[in-house]
Protein backbone atom coordinates (compact mmCIF):
# COMPACT_ATOMS: atom_id res chain seq x y z
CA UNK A 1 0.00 0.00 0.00
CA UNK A 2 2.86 2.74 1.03
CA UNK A 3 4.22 1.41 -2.42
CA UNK A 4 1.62 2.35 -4.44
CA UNK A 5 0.78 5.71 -2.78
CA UNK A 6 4.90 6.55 -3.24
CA UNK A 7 4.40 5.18 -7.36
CA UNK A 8 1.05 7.83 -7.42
CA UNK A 9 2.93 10.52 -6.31
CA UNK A 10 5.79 10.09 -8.38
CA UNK A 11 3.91 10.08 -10.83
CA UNK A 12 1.96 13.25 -10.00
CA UNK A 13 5.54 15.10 -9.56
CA UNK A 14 6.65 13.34 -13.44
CA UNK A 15 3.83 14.90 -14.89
CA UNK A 16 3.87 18.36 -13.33
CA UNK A 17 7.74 18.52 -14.61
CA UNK A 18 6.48 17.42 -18.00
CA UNK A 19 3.70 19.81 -18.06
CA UNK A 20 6.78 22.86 -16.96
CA UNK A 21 8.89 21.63 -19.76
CA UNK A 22 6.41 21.72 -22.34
CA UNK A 23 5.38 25.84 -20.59
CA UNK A 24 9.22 26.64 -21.22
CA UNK A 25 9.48 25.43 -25.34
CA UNK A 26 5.73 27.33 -25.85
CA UNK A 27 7.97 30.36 -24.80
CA UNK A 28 8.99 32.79 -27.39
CA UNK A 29 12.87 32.63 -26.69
CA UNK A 30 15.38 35.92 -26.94
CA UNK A 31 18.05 35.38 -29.66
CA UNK A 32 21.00 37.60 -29.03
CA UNK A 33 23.40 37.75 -31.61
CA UNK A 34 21.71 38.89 -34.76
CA UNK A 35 18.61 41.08 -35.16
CA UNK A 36 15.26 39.57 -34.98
CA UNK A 37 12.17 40.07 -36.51
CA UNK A 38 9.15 41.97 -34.41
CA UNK A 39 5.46 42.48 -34.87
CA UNK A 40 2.44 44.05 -33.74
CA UNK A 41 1.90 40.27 -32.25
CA UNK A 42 5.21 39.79 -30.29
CA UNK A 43 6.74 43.44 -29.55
CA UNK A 44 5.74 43.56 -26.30
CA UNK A 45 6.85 40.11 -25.05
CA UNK A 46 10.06 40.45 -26.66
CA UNK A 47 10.99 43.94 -25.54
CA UNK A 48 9.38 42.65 -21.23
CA UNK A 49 12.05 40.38 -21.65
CA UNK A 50 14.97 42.35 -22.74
CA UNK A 51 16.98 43.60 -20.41
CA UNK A 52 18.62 46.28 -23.02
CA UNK A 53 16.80 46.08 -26.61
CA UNK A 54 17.68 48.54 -29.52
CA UNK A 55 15.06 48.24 -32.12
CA UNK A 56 15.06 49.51 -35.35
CA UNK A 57 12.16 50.80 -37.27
CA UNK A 58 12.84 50.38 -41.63
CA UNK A 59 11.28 50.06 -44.33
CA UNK A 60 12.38 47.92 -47.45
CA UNK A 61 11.96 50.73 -49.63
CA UNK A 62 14.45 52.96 -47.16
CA UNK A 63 17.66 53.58 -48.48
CA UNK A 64 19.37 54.98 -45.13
CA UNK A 65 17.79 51.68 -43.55
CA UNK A 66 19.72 49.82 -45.63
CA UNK A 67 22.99 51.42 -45.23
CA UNK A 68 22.26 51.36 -41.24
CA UNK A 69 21.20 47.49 -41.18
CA UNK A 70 25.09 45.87 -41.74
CA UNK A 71 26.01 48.27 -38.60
CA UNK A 72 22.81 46.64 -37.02
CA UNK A 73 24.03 43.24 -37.70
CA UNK A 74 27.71 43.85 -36.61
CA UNK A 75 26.66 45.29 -32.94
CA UNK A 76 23.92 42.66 -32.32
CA UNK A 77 27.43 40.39 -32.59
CA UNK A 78 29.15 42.52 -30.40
CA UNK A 79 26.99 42.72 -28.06
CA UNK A 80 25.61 39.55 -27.14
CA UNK A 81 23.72 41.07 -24.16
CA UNK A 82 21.37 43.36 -25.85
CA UNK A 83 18.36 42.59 -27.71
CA UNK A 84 18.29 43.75 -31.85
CA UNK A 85 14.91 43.60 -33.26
CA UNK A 86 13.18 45.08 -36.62
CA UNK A 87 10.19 46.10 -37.17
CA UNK A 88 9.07 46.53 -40.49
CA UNK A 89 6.65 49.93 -40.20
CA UNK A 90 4.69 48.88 -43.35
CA UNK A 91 3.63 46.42 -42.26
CA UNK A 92 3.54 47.21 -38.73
CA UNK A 93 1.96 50.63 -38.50
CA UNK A 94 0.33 50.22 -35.75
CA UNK A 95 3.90 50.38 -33.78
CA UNK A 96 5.43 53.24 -35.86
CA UNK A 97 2.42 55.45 -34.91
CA UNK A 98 2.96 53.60 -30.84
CA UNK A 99 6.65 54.76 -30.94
CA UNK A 100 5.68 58.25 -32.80
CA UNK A 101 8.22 56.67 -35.91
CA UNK A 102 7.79 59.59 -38.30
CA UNK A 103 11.18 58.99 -39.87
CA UNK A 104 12.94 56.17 -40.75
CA UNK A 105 15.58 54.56 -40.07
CA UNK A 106 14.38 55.25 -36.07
CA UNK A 107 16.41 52.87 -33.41
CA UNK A 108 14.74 53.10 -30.25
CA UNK A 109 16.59 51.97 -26.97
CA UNK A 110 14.58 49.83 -24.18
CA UNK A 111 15.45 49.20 -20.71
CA UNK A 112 13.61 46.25 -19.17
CA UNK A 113 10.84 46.84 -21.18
CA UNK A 114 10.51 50.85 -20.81
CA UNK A 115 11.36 53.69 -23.55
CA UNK A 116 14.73 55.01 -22.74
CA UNK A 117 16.29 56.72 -25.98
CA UNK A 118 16.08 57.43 -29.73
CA UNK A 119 18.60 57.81 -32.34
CA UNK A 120 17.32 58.99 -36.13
CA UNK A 121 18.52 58.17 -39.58
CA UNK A 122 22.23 56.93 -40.40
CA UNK A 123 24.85 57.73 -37.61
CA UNK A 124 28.29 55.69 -37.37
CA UNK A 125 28.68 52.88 -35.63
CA UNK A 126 30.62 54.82 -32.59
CA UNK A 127 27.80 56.71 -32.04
CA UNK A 128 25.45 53.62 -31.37
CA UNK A 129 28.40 52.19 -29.36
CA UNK A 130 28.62 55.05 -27.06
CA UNK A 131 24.85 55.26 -26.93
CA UNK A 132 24.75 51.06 -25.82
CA UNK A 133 27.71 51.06 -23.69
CA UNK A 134 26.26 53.99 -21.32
CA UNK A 135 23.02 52.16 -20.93
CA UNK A 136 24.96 49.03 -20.14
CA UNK A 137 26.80 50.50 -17.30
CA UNK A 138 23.71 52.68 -15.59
């Protein structure tokens, strides 16, 4: 009898851990390292969960967005800690009009989850650098 009660709640415990596990892959998971793609459906969850994001707001028909995006790509290396999204404002105009995006390129700086900074059209690199580093060490 102890036996079986010990086997039930096992069992019990196995399936709450399974039911956690399958919680955690459901989870929309941060990728540091190159720039992802954001939407009207998974801003917000992406930028809660940032502790430092930089997003930047383009358009495909945006020539300065294209000659910032490389830069983009080369700090979302270098800086493995901070979040690099993109959100496309064609198609996401809800989030340009959010944000008050009235020019583009616009990168926008979050700090856990809250508006801290803007930067808009093409600056150097060193610029974004400087801009990054001081939010990293506040």
């Amino acid at each position: 009898m102890a036996g079986e009660l010990e086997d039930e709640e096992l069992k019990r415990i196995l399936e709450k851990k399974y039911r956690e596990i399958l919680k955690e892959f459901e989870k929309p998971k941060l990728k540091y390292g190159k720039p992802i793609v954001l939407n009207s459906n998974n801003f917000d969850e992406y930028i809660q969960k940032a502790k430092i994001a930089i997003i930047d707001f383009w358009a495909e028909w945006c020539m300065p967005c294209k000659i910032i995006a490389p830069i983009i790509e080369e700090l979302a290396r270098e800086y493995p800690d901070v979040l690099f999204g993109k959100v496309n404002v064609d198609e996401n105009p809800d989030l340009a009009e959010r944000f008050y995006v009235s020019a583009i390129p616009t990168l926008i700086l979050f700090k856990n989850g809250e508006y801290q900074d803007r930067i808009v059209g093409v600056v150097p690199k060193i610029k974004l650098q400087k801009l990054i580093d001081s939010y990293l060490s506040i």
